[in-house]
Protein backbone atom coordinates (compact mmCIF):
# COMPACT_ATOMS: atom_id res chain seq x y z
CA UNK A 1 -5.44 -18.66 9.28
CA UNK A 2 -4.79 -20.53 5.95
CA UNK A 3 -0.92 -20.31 6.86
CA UNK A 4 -1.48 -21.92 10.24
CA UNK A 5 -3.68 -24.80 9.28
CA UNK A 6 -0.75 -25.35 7.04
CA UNK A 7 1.48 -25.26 9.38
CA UNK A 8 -0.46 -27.99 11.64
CA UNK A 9 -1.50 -30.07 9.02
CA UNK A 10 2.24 -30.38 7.82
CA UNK A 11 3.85 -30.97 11.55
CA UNK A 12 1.20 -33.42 12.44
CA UNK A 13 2.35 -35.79 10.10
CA UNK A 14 6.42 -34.61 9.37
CA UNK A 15 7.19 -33.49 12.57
CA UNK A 16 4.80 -34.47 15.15
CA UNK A 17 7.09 -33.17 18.71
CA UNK A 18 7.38 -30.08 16.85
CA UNK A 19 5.50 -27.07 18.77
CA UNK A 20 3.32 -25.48 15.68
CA UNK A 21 2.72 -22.37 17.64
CA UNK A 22 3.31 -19.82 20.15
CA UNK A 23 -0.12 -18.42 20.42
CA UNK A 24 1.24 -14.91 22.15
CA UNK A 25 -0.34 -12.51 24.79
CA UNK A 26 2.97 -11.01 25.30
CA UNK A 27 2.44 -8.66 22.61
CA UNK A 28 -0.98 -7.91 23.89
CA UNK A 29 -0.04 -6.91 27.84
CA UNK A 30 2.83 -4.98 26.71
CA UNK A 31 0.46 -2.28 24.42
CA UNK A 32 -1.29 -1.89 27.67
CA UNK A 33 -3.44 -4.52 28.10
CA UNK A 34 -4.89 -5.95 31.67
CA UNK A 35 -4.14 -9.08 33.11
CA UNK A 36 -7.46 -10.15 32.25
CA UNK A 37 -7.24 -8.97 28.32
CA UNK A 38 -4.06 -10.94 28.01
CA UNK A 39 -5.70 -13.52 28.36
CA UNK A 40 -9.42 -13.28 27.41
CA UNK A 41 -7.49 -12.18 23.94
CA UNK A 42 -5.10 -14.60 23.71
CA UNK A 43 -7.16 -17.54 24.23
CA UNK A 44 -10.05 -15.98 21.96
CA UNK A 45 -7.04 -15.93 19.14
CA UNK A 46 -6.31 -19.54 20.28
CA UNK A 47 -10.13 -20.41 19.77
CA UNK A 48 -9.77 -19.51 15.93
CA UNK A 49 -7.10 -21.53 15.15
CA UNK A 50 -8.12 -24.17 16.43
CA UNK A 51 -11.44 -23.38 14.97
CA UNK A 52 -9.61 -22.90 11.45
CA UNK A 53 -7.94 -26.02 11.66
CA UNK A 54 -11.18 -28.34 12.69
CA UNK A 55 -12.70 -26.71 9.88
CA UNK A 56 -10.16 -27.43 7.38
CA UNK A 57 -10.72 -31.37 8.47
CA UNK A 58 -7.90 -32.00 10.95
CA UNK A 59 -7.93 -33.69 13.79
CA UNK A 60 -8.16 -31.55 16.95
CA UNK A 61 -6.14 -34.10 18.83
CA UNK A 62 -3.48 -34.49 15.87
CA UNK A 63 -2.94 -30.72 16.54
CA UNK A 64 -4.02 -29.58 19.94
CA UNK A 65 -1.12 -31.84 21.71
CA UNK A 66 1.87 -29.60 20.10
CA UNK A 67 -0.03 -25.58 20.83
CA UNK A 68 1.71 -23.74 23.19
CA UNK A 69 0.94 -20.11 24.66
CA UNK A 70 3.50 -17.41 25.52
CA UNK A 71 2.57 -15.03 28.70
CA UNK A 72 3.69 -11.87 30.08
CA UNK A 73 5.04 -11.41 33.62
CA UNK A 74 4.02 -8.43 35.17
CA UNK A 75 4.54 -6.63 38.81
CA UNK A 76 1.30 -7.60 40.40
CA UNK A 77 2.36 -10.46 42.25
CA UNK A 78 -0.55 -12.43 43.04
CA UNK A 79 -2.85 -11.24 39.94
CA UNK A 80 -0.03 -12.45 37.86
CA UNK A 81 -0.26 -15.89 39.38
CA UNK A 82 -3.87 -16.08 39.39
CA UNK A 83 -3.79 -15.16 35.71
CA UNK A 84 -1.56 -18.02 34.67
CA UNK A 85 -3.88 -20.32 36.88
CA UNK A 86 -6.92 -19.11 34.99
CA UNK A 87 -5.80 -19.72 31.48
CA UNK A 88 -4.68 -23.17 32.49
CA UNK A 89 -7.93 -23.84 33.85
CA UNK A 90 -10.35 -22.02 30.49
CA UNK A 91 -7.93 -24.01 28.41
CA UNK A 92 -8.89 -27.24 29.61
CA UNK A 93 -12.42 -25.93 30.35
CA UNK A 94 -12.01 -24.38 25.66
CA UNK A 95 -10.41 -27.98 24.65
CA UNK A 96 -12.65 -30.57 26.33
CA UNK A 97 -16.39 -28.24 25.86
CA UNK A 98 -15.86 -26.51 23.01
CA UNK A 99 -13.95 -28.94 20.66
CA UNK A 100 -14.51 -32.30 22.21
CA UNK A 101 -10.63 -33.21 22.34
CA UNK A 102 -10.55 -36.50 24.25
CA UNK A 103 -6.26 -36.65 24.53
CA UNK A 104 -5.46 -34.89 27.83
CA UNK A 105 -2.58 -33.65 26.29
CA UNK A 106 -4.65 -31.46 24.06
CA UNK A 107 -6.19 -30.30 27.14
CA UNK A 108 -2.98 -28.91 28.98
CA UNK A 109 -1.89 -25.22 28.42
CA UNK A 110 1.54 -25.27 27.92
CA UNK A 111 3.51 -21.63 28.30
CA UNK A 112 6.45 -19.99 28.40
CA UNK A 113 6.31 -16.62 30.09
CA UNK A 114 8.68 -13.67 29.88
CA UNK A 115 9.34 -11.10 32.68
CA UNK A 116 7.29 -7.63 31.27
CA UNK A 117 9.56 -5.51 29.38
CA UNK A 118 6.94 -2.36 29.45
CA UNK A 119 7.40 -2.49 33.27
CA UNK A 120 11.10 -1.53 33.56
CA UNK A 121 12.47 1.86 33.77
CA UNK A 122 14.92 3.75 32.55
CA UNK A 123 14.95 5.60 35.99
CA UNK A 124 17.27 3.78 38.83
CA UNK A 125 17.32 0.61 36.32
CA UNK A 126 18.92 -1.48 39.22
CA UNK A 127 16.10 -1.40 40.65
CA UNK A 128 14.78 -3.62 37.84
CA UNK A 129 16.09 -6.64 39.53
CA UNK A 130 13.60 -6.77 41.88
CA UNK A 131 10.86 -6.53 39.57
CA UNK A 132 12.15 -9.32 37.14
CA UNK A 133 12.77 -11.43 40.39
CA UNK A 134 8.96 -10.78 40.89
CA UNK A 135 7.57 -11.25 37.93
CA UNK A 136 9.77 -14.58 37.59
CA UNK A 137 8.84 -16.27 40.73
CA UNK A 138 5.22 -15.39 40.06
CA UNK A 139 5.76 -17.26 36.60
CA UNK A 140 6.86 -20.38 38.60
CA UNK A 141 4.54 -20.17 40.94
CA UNK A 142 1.72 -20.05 38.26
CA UNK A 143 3.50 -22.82 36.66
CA UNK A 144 5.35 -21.59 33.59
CA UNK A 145 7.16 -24.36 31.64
CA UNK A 146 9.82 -22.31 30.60
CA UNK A 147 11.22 -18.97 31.36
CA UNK A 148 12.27 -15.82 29.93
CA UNK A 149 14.42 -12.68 32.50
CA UNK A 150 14.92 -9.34 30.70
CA UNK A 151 17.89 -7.61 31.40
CA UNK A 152 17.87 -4.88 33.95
CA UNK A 153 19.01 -2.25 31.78
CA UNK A 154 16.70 -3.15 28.94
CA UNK A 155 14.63 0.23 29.11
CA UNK A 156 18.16 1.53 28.02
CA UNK A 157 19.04 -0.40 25.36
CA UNK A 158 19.86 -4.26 24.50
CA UNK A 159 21.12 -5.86 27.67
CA UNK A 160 25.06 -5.71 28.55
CA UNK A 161 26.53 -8.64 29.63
CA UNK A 162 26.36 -7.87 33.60
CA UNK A 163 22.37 -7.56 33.02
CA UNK A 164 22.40 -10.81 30.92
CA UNK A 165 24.01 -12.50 33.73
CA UNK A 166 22.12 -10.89 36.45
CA UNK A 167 18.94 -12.18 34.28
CA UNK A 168 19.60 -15.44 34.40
CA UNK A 169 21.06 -15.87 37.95
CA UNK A 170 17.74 -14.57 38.76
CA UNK A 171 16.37 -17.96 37.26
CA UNK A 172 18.80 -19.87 38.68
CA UNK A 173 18.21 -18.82 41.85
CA UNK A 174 14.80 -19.17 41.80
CA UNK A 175 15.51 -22.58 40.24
CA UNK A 176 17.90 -23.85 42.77
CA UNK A 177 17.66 -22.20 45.71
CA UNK A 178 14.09 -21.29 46.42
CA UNK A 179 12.64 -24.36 46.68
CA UNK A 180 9.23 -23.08 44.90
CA UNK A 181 9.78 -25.78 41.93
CA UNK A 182 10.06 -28.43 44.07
CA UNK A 183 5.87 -28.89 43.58
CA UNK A 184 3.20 -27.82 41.24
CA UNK A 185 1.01 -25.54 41.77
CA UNK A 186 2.10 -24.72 45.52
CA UNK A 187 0.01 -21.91 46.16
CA UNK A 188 -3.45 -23.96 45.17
CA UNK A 189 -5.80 -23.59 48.20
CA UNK A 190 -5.01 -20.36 49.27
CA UNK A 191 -8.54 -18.52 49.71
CA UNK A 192 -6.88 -15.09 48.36
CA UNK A 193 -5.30 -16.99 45.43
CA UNK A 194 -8.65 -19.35 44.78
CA UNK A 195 -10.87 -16.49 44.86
CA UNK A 196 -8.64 -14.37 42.71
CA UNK A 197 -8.20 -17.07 40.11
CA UNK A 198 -12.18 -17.46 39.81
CA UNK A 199 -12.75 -13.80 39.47
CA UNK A 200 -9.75 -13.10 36.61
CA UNK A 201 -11.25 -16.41 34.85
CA UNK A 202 -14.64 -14.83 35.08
CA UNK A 203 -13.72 -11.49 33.73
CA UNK A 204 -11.72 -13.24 30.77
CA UNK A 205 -14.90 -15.76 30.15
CA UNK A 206 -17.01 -12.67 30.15
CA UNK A 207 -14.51 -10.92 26.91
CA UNK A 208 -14.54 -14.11 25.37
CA UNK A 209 -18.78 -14.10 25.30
CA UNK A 210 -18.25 -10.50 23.66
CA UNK A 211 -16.16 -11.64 21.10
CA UNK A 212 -17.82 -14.47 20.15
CA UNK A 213 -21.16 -12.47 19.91
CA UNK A 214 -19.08 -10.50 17.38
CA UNK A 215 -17.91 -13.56 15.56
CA UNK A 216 -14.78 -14.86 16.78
CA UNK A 217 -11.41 -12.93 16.99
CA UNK A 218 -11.08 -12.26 13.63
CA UNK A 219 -13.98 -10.78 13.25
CA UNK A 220 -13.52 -8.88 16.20
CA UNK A 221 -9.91 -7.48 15.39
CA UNK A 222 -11.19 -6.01 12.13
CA UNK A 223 -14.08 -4.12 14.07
CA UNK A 224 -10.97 -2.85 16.29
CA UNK A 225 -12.79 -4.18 19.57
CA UNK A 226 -9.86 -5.76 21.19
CA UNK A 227 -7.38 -2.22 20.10
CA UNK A 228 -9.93 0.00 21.88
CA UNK A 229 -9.87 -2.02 25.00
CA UNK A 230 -6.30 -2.69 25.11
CA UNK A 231 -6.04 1.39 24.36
CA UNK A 232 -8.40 2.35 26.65
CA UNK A 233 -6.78 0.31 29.32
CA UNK A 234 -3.22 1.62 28.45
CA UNK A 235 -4.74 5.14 28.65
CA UNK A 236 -6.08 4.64 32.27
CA UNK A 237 -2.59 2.85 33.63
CA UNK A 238 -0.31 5.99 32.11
CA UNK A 239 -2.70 8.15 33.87
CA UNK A 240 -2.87 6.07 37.22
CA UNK A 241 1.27 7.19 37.78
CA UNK A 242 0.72 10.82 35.90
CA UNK A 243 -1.92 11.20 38.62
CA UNK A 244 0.13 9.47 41.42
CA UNK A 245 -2.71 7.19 41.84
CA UNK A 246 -0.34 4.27 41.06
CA UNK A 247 3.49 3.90 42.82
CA UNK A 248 6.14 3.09 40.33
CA UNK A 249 9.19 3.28 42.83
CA UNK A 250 11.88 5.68 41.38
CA UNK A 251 9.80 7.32 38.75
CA UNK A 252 7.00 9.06 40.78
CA UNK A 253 8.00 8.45 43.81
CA UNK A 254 10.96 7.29 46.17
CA UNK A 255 13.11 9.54 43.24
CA UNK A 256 16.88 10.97 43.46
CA UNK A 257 18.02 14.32 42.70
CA UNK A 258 20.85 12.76 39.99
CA UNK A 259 21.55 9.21 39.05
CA UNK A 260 25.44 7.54 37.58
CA UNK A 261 25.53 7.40 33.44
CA UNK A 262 23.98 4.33 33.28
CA UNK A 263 26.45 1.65 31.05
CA UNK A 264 24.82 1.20 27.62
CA UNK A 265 25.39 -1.56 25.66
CA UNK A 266 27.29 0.02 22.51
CA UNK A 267 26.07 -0.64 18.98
CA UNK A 268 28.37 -0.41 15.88
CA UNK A 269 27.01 1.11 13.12
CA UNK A 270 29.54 -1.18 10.88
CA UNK A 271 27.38 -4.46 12.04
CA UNK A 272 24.16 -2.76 10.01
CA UNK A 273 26.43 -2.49 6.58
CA UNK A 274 28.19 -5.55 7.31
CA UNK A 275 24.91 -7.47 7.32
CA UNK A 276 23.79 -5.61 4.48
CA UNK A 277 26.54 -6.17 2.13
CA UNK A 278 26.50 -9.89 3.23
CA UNK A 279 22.73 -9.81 2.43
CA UNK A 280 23.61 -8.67 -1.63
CA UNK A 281 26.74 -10.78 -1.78
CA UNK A 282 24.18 -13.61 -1.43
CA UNK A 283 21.61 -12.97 -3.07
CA UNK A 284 24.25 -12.21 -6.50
CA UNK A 285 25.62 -15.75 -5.97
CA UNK A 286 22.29 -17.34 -6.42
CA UNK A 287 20.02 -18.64 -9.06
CA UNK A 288 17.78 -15.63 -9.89
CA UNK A 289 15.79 -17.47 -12.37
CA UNK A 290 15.71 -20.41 -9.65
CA UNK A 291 14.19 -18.36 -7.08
CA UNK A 292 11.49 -16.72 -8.95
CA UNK A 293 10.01 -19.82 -9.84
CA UNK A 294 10.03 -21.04 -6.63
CA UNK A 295 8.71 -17.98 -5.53
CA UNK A 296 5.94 -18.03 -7.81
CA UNK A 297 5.29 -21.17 -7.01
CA UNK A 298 4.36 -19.99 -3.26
CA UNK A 299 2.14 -17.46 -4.89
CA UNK A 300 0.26 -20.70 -6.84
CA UNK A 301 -0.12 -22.18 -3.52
CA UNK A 302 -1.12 -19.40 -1.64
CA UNK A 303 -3.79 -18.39 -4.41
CA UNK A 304 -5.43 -22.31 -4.22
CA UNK A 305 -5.55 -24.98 -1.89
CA UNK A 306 -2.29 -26.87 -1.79
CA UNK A 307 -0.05 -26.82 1.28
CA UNK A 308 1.77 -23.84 1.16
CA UNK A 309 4.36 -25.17 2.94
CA UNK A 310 6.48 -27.84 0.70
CA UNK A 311 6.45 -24.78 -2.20
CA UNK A 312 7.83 -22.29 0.75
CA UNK A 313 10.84 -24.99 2.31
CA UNK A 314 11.24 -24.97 -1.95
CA UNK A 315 12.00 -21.13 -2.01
CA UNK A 316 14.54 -21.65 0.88
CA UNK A 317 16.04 -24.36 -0.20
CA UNK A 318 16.34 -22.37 -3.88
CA UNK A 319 18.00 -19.48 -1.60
CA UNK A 320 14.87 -16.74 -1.41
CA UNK A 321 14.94 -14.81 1.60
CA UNK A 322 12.24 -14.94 4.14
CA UNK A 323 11.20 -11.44 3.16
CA UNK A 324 11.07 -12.62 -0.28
CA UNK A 325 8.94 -15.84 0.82
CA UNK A 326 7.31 -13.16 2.71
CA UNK A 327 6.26 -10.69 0.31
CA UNK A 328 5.12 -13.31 -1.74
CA UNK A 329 2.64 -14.52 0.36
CA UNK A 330 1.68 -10.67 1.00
CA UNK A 331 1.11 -10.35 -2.92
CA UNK A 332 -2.03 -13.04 -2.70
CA UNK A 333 -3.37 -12.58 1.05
CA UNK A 334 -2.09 -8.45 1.58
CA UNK A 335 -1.55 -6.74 4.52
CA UNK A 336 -3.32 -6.23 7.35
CA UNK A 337 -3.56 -2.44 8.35
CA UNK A 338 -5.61 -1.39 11.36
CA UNK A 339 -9.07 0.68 10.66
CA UNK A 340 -8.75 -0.23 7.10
């Protein structure tokens, strides 16, 4: 939290179009979370930093203006866009209640979403199109400001080009053909869409209660509550297709007997030692003595109250590494390690 506030309290006045923060769910859906955990999770996370920021005296509409979220896209069409409706709608609902932000522009929830990675197979991967064409146009339709298409073949290994392509044609069709960005919101008023919008926002409101009756997210991760939901949940989906309760076309059902060697993007073990020796041949033509009093600088910042960030843009400017920034910052505030 300290390292955020920093971070806002910095950009608000150096960089003020700069966006602080990605506040991410992505990481969240794709260890098995539900549509409504995404969010309820994400935006509880969002709560305290904001939260950590108002009480470190800044401005909430200095800040709030320049947060932006980062969803997940997954294969249930119309949850999916009643999800990204929802969290515009608590956001607005978090921003205007909760921390009495009076610029509208600290009100708006402003996300990128990528297509859900955990969703592809590695089984009939062409078939992966479809579902990033899904998940995309659902990310439009729930009106995503930016976009992200994985690669087809990405249960395989990093996408090849053809996939990388075939990713982003998918946008550009979408973009240019389809006609669905022509308006916002253009699936407002439909009674399926409206009702499931209220009842995902209700469910997430309802998480967001629990945590805060723990005290905040924080205090909530280190009591593991949110890891034995998003477990629990990831438990029951794996056994939804083991069971054959849930249709995932091409693993459990609609199979072939034998599918082509799929083409797998190659990886050259000579790029890993290349980087590495590149990595020491820099670090020998710097100023050793330089860096570690930069570095220890960082640790003086960390370990009191001044903004940690003009001693960190020091280090890199000295030549330290960001693992070296890193692990400096790790020797005053640790590490976090689950259950511990």
């Amino acid at each position: 939290m300290r390292i955020i506030t920093d971070i806002f309290a910095y950009c608000s006045e150096h960089v003020p179009k700069w966006n602080t923060i990605s506040i991410s769910g992505y990481h969240i859906r794709e260890a098995g979370s539900t549509a409504v955990q995404e969010i309820a999770f994400t935006l509880a996370n969002a709560i305290a930093y904001v939260q950590a920021a108002v009480d470190a005296g800044l401005d909430v509409d200095e800040f709030a203006p320049r947060l932006s979220f980062f969803w997940n896209g997954h294969n249930n069409f119309f949850e999916e866009v009643a999800k990204f409706r929802a969290s515009r709608r608590m956001w607005h609902r978090i921003m205007t209640e909760r921390f009495g932000a009076t610029k509208e522009s600290s009100k708006l929830l402003r996300f990128h979403t990528q297509t859900g990675g955990s969703t592809l197979t590695a089984q009939q991967p062409l078939n992966n199109i479809v579902r990033v064409s899904v998940q995309a146009l659902a990310a439009v339709l729930g009106g995503t400001q930016s976009l992200h298409t994985n690669g087809y073949d990405e249960a395989l290994g990093l996408p090849t080009e053809e996939a990388a392509r075939i990713a982003l044609r998918t946008q550009q069709i979408i973009g240019y053909e389809s006609g669905v960005a022509d308006t916002p919101d253009p699936l407002a008023g439909s009674y399926f869409v409206e009702q499931l919008t209220d009842q995902v926002e209700r469910l997430a409101w309802e998480y967001i209660a629990r945590i805060d009756e723990i005290g905040g997210a924080v205090a909530a991760i280190e009591q593991g509550f949110q890891m034995d939901e998003i477990e629990q949940s990831a438990y029951e989906y794996t056994k939804s297709i083991d069971d054959d309760e849930r249709v995932i076309v091409g693993v459990n059902t609609f199979t072939v007997d034998s599918e082509p060697e799929p083409n797998v993007f190659p990886i050259d073990p000579a790029l890993e030692r290349g980087q590495r020796d590149r990595l020491a041949a820099f670090k020998a033509n710097r100023d050793q003595a330089l860096v570690q009093a930069r570095l220890d600088d960082v640790v003086a910042a960390a370990r009191g109250t001044d903004n940690v960030l003009y001693p960190m843009k020091e280090a890199l400017r000295a030549h330290a590494t960001l693992g070296e920034v890193s692990d400096a910052l790790r020797s005053v505030y640790g590490e976090y390690r689950a259950g511990m």
